[in-house]
Protein backbone atom coordinates (compact mmCIF):
# COMPACT_ATOMS: atom_id res chain seq x y z
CA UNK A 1 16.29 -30.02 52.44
CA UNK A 2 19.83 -30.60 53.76
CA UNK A 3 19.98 -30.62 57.81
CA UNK A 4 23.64 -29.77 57.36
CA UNK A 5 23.30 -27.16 55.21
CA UNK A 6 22.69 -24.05 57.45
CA UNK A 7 24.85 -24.27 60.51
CA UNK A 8 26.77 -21.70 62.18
CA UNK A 9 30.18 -22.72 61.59
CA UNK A 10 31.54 -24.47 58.83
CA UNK A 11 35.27 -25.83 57.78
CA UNK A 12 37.45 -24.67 55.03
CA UNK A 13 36.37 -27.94 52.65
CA UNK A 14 32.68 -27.09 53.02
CA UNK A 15 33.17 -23.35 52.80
CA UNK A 16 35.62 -24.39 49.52
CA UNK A 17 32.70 -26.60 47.68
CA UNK A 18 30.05 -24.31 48.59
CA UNK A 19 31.70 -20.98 47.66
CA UNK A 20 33.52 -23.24 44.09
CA UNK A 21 36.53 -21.08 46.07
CA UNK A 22 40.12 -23.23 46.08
CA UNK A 23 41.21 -23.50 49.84
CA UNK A 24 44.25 -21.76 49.21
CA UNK A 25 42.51 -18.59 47.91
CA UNK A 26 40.82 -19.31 51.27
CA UNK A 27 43.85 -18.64 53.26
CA UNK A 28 45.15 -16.22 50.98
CA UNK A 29 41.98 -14.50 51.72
CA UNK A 30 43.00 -14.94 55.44
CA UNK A 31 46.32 -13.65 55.35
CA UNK A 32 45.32 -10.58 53.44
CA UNK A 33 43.28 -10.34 57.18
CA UNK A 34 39.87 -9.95 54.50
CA UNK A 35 38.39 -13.27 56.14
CA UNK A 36 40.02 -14.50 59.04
CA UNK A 37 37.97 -17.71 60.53
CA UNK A 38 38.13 -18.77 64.09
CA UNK A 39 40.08 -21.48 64.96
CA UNK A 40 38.84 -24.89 67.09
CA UNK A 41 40.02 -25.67 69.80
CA UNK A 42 41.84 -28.76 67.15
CA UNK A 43 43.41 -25.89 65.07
CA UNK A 44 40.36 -25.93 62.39
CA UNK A 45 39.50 -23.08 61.04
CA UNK A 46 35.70 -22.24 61.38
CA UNK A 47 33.86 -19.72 59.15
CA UNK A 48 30.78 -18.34 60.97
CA UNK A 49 27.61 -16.86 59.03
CA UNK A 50 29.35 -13.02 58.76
CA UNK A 51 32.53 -15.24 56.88
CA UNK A 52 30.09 -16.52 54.82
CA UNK A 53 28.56 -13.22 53.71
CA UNK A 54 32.17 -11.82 53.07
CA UNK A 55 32.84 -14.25 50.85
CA UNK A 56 29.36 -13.84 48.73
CA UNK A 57 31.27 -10.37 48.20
CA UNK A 58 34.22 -11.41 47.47
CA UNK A 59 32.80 -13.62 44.60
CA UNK A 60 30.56 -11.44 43.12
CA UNK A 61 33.82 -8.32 42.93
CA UNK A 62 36.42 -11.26 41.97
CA UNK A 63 33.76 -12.11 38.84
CA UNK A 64 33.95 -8.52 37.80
CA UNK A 65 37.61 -7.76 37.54
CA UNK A 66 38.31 -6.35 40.95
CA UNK A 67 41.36 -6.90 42.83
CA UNK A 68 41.73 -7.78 45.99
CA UNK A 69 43.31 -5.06 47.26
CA UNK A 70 40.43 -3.13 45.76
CA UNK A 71 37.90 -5.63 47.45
CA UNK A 72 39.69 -5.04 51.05
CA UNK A 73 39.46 -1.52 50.88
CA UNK A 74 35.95 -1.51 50.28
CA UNK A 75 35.43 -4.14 53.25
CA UNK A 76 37.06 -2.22 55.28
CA UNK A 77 34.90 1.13 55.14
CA UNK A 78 31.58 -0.27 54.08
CA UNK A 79 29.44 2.44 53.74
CA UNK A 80 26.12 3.78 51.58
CA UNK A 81 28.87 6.17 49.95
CA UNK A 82 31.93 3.61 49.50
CA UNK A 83 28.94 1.43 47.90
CA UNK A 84 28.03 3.81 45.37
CA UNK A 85 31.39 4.30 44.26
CA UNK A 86 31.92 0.69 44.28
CA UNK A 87 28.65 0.44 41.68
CA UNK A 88 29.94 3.48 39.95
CA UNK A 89 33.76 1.32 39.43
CA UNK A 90 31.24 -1.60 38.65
CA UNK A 91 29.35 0.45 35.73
CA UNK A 92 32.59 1.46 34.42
CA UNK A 93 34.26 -1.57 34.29
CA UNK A 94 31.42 -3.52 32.48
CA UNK A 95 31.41 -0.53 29.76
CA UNK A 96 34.87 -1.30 29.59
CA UNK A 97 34.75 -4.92 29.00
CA UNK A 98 31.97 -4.57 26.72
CA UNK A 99 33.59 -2.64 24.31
CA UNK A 100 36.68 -4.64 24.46
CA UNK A 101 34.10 -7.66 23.58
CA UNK A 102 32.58 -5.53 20.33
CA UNK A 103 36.38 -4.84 19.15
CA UNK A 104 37.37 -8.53 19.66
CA UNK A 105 34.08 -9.59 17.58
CA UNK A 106 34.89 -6.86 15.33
CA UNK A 107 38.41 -8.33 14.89
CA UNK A 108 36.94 -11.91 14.42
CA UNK A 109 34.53 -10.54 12.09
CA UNK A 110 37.52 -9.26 9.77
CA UNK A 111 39.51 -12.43 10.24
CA UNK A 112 36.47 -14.46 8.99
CA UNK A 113 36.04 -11.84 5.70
CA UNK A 114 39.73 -12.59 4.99
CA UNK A 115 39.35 -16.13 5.32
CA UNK A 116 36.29 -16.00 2.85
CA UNK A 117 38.46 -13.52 0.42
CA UNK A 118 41.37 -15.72 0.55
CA UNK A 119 40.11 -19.36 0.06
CA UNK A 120 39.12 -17.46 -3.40
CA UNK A 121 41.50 -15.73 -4.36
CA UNK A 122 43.47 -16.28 -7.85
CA UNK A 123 47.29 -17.80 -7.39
CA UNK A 124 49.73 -17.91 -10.16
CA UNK A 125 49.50 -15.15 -11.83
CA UNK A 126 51.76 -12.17 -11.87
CA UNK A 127 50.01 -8.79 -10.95
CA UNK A 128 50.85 -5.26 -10.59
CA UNK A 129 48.47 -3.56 -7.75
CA UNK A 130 49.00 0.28 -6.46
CA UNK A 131 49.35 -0.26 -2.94
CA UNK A 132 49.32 2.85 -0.04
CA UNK A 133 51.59 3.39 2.57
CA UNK A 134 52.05 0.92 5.22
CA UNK A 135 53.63 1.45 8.82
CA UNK A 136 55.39 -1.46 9.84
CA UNK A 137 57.41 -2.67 13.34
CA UNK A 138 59.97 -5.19 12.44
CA UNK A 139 62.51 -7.15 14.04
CA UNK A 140 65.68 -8.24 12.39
CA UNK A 141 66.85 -11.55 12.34
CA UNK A 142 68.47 -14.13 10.17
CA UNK A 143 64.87 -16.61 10.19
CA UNK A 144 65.65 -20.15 8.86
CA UNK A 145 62.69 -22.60 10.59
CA UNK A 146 59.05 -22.07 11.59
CA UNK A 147 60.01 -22.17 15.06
CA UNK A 148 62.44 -18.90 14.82
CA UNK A 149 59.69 -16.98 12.65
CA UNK A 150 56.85 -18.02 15.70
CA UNK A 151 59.14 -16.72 18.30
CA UNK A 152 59.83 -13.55 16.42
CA UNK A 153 56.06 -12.96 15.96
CA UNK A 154 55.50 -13.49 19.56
CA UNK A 155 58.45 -10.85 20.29
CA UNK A 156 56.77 -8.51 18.08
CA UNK A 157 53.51 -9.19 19.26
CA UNK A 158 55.25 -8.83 22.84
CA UNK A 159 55.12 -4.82 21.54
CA UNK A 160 51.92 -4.53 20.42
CA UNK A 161 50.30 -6.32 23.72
CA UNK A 162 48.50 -3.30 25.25
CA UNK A 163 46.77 -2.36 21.42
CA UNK A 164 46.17 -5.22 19.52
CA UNK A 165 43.34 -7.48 20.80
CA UNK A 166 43.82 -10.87 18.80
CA UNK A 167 46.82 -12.07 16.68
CA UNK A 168 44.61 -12.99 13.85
CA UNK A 169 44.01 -9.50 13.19
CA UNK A 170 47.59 -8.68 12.74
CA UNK A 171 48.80 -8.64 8.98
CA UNK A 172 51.91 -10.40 9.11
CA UNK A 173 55.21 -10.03 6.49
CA UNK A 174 58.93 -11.07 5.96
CA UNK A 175 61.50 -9.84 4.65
CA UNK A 176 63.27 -12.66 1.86
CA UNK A 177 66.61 -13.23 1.86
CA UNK A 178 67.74 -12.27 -1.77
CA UNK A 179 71.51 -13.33 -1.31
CA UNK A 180 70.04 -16.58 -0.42
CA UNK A 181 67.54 -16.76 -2.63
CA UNK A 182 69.97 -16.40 -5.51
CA UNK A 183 72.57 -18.76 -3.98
CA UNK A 184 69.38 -21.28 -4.04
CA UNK A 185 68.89 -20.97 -0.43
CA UNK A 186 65.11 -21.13 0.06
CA UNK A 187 62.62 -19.90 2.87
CA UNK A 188 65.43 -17.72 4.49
CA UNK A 189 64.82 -13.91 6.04
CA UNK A 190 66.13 -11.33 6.79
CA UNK A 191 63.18 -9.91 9.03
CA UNK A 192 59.81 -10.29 10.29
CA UNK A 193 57.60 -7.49 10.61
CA UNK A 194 53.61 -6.06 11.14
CA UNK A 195 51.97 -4.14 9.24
CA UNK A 196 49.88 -1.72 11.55
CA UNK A 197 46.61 0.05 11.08
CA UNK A 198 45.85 1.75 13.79
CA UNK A 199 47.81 0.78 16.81
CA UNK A 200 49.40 4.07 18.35
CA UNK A 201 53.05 2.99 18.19
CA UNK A 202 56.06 4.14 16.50
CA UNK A 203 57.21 2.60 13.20
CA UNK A 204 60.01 1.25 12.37
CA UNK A 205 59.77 1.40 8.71
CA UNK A 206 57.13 2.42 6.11
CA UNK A 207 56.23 0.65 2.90
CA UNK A 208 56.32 3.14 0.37
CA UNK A 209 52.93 3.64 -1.55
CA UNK A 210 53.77 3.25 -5.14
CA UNK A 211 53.12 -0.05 -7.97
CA UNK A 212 54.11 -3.37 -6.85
CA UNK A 213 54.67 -6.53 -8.84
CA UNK A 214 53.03 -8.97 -6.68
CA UNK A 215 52.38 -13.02 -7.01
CA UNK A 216 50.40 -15.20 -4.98
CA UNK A 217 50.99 -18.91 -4.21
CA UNK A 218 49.69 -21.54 -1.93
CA UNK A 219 51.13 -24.39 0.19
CA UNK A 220 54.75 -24.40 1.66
CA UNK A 221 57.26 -21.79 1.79
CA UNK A 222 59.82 -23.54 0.20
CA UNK A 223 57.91 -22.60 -3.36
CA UNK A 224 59.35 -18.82 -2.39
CA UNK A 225 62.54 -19.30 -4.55
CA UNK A 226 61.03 -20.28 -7.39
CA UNK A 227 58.16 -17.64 -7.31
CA UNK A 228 60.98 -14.95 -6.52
CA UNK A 229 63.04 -15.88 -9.51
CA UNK A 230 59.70 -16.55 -11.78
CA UNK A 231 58.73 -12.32 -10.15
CA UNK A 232 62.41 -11.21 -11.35
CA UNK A 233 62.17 -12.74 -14.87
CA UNK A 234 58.64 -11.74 -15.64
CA UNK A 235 59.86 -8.23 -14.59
CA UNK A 236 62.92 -8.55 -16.58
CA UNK A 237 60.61 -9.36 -19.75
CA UNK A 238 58.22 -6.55 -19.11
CA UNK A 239 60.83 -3.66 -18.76
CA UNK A 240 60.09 -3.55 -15.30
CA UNK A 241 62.47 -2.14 -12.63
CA UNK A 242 62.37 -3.59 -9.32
CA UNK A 243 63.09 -2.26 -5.86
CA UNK A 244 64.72 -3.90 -2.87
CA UNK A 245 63.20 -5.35 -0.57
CA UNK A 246 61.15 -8.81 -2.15
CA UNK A 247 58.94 -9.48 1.25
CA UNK A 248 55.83 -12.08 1.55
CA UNK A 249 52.31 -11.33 2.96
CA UNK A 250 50.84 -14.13 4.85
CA UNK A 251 46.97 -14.23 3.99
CA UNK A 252 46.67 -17.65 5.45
CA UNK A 253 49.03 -19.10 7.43
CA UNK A 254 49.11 -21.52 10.66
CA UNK A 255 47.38 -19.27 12.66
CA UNK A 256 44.48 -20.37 10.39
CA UNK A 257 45.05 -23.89 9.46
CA UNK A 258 48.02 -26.48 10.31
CA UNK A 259 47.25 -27.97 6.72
CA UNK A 260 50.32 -26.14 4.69
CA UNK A 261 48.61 -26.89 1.32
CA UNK A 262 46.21 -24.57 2.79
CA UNK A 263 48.63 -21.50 3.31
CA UNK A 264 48.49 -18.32 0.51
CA UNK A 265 51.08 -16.62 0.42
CA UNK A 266 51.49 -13.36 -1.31
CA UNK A 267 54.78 -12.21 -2.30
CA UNK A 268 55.55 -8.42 -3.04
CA UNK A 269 58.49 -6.73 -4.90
CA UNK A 270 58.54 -2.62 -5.46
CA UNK A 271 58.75 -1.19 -8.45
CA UNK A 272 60.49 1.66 -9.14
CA UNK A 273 59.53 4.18 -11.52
């Protein structure tokens, strides 16, 4: 056994190693007034035995989500009845992070079916699917480089923060740019936007349900004016009459992989009847 282990005062560096507690949460911890050490006659602080139990607290709250203010309070009126709330708080909060654990497996769950669902799925051919309604948020923007779509997405996802528990589960779409498309401008938008399920938010826009001509391709997004014009001449052939706007789904994307040969795309025009 360690002589020095039990003593009845100890300095900031031990009471740091021992507790795994950085020294300045130490003296944050002090200037709150929740554990305020002597001081040596050289100016040292000195945590006595009572410190020491304080701080076993502290740790134990801190690991469950409490704040400190929460913490002091307790501290300071420590009672049988201030304890059972505390366990009460405790109970709750663990129910609370356990079900935010089973919906962010639930949400990795999904992400891996899609993965499976899309590595398999049939490109090149032109298809015309009955799709439902879809709720979207958007944000308009002219969108010319990967960088200005990521910061969009992170603007939208900005909104979606207190609902949405992992970006992978968030279907993902943009609007094409069809003046530039047809000028031969490529991989230009208009907009970004999310489709939502169930997120309790406002929409900004709705996807009609109705038929859609839709096309899927993989690797870059510079294919998209190609595949736009291929959608409009194929529907030209079949008698078809398209809507405004042409938008792409990304089923794989760099959220997934940072191999772009790996990206499917899906690519969606409306079709009116």
């Amino acid at each position: 056994m360690d002589d020095g282990l039990f003593k009845e005062q100890y300095r900031i560096g031990e009471v740091s190693r021992l507790f795994g507690i950085g020294q300045d949460s130490l003296r944050y911890y002090e200037r709150l007034g929740i554990v305020v050490p002597k001081r040596k006659d050289n100016g040292y602080r000195a945590y006595d035995l009572d410190d020491m139990f304080t701080l076993s607290l502290i740790k134990d709250l801190r690991l469950l989500g409490f704040s400190m203010q929460q913490i002091k309070t307790y501290l300071d009126d420590r009672t049988l009845e201030s304890t059972g709330r505390l366990l009460s708080e405790e109970a709750a909060l663990i129910d609370r992070q356990i079900e935010r654990l089973r919906e962010r497996k639930a949400a990795i769950e999904r992400h891996e079916r899609t993965i499976l669902t899309a590595r398999t799925a049939v490109c090149g051919r032109f298809l015309i699917e009955r799709m439902p309604e879809r709720r979207c948020i958007e944000l308009a923007a002219r969108i010319e480089v990967d960088e200005e779509m990521d910061v969009a997405i992170q603007s939208l996802r900005h909104r979606l923060k207190d609902v949405t528990p992992h970006l992978s589960d968030i279907t993902i779409g943009a609007n094409l740019s069809r003046t530039e498309l047809e000028a031969g401008a490529t991989n230009i938008y208009d907009s970004v936007f999310f489709v939502l399920k169930n997120e309790p938010i406002a929409c900004d826009f709705r996807l009609p349900a109705g038929n859609y001509l839709i096309y899927r391709y993989r690797g870059a997004y510079e294919q998209n004016g190609d595949v736009l014009r291929s959608m409009l001449a194929y529907a030209q052939q079949q008698g078809l009459n398209v809507g405004e706007p042409a938008f792409e789904i990304y089923e794989l994307d760099n959220r997934d992989t940072s191999v772009s040969d790996e990206y499917l795309t899906r690519v969606e025009i409306p079709l009116l009847t």
